[in-house]
N, C-alpha and C. Protein backbone atom coordinates (compact mmCIF):
# COMPACT_ATOMS: atom_id res chain seq x y z
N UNK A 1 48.51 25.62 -45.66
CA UNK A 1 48.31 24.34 -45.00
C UNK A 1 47.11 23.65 -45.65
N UNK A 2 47.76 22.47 -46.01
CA UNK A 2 45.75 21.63 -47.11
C UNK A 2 45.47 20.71 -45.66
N UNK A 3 43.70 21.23 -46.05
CA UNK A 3 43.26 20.39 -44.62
C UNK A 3 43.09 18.84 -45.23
N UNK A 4 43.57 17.75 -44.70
CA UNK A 4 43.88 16.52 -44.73
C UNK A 4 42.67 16.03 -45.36
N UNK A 5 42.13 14.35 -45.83
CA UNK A 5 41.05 14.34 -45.96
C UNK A 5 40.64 13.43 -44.47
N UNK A 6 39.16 12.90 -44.74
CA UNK A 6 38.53 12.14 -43.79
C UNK A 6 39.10 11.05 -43.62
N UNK A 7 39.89 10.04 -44.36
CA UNK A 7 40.20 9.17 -44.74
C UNK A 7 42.27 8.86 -44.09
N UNK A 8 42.73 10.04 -43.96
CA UNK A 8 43.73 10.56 -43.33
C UNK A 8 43.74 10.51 -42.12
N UNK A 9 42.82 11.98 -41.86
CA UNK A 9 42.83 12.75 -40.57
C UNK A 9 42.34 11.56 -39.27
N UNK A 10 41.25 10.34 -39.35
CA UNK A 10 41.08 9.99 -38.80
C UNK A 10 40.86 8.72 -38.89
N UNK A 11 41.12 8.04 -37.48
CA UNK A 11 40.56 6.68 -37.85
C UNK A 11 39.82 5.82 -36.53
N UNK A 12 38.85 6.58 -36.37
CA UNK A 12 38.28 6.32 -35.20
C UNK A 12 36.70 7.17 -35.93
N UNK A 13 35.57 6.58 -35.55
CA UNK A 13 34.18 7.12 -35.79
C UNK A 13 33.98 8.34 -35.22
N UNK A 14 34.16 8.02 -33.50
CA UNK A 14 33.92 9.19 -33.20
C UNK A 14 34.89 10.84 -33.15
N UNK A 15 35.61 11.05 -34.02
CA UNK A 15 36.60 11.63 -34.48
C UNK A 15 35.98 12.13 -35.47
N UNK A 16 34.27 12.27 -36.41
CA UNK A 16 33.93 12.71 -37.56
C UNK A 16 33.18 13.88 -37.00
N UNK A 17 32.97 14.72 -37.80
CA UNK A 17 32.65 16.15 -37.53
C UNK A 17 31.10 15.46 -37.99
N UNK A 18 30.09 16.74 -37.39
CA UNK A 18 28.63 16.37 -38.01
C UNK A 18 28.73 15.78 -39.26
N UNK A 19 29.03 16.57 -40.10
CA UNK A 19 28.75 16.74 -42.13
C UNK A 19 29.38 15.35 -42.07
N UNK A 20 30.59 15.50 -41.82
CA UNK A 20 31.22 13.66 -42.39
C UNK A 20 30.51 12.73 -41.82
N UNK A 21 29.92 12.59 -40.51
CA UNK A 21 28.63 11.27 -39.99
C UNK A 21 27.93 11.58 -41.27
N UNK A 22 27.27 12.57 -41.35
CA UNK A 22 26.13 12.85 -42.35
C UNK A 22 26.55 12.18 -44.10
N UNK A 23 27.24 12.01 -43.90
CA UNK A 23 27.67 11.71 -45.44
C UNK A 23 28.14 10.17 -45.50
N UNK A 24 28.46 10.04 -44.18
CA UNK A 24 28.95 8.63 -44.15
C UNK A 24 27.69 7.68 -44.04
N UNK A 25 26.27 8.09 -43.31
CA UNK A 25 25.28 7.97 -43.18
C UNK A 25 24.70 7.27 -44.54
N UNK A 26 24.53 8.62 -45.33
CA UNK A 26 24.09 8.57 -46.79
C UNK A 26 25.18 7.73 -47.66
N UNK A 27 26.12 7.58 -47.64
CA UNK A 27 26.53 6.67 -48.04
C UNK A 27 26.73 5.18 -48.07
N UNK A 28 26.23 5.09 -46.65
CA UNK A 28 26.12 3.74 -46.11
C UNK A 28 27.72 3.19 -46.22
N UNK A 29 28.21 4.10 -45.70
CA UNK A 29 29.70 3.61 -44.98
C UNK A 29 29.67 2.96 -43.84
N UNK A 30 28.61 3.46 -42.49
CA UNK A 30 28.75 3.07 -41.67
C UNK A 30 27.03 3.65 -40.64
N UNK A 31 27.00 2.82 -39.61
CA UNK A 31 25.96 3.21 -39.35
C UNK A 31 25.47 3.79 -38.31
N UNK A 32 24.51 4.79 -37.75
CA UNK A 32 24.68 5.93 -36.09
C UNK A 32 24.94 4.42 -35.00
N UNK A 33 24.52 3.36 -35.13
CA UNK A 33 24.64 2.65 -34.28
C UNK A 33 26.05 2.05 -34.19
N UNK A 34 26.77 1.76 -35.36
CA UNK A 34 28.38 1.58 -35.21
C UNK A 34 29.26 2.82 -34.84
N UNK A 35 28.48 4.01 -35.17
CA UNK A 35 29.38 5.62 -34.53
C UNK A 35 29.10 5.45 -32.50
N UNK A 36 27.75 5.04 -32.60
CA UNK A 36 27.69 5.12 -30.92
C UNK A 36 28.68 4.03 -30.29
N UNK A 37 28.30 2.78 -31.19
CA UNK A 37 29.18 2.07 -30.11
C UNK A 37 30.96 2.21 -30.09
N UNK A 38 31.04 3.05 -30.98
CA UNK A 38 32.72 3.52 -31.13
C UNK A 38 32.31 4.56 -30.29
N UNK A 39 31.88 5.02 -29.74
CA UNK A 39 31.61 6.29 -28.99
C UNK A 39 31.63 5.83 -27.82
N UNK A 40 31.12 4.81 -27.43
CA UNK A 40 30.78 4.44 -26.09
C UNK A 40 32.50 3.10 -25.49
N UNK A 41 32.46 2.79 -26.83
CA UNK A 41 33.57 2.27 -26.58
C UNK A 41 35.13 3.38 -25.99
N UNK A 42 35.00 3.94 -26.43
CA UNK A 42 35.75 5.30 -26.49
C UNK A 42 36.00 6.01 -25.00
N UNK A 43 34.75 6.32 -24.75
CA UNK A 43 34.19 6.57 -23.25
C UNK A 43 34.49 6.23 -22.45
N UNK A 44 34.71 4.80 -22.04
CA UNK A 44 34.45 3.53 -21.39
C UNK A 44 36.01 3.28 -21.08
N UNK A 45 36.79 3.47 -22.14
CA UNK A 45 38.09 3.81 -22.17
C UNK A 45 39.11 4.63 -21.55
N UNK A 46 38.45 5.63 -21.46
CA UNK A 46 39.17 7.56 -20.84
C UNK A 46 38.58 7.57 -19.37
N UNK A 47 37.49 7.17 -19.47
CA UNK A 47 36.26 7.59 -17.99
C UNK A 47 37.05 7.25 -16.69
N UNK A 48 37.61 6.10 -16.57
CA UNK A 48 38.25 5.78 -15.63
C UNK A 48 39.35 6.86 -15.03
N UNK A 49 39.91 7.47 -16.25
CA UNK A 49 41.12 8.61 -15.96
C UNK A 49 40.65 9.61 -15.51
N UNK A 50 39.11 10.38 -16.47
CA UNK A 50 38.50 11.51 -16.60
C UNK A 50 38.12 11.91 -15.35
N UNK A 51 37.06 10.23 -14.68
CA UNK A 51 35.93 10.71 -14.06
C UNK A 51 35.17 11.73 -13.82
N UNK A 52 34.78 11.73 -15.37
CA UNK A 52 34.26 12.93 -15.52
C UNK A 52 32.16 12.63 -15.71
N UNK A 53 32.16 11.47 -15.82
CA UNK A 53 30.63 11.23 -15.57
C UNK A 53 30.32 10.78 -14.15
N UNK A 54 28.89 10.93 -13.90
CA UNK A 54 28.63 10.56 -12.78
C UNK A 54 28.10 8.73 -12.96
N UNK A 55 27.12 8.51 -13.75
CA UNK A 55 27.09 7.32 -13.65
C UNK A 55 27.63 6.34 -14.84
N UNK A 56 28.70 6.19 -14.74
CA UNK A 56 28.71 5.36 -16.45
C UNK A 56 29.66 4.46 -15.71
């Protein structure tokens, strides 16, 4: 089985493993503040189903 690349496997920010933020970082692909707000966007999304936080 070939593991897919980054570029494949995903297409959503918060979907990157540490090393790939880290590289995407250094590359200036993208930035921790565009990973959070895909993160939070993300969240904000499911939470309603999850309710799995207490205050968000």
């Amino acid at each position: 089985m070939q593991k897919k690349s980054v570029d494949e496997a995903v297409t959503s920010l918060h979907d990157l493993s540490a090393v790939d933020l880290i590289a995407g970082y250094r590359a200036r692909q993208f930035s921790p503040s565009e990973v959070l707000e895909d993160l939070l966007t993300h969240v904000a999304a499911w939470e309603p189903h999850l309710k799995a936080l207490y205050a968000f």
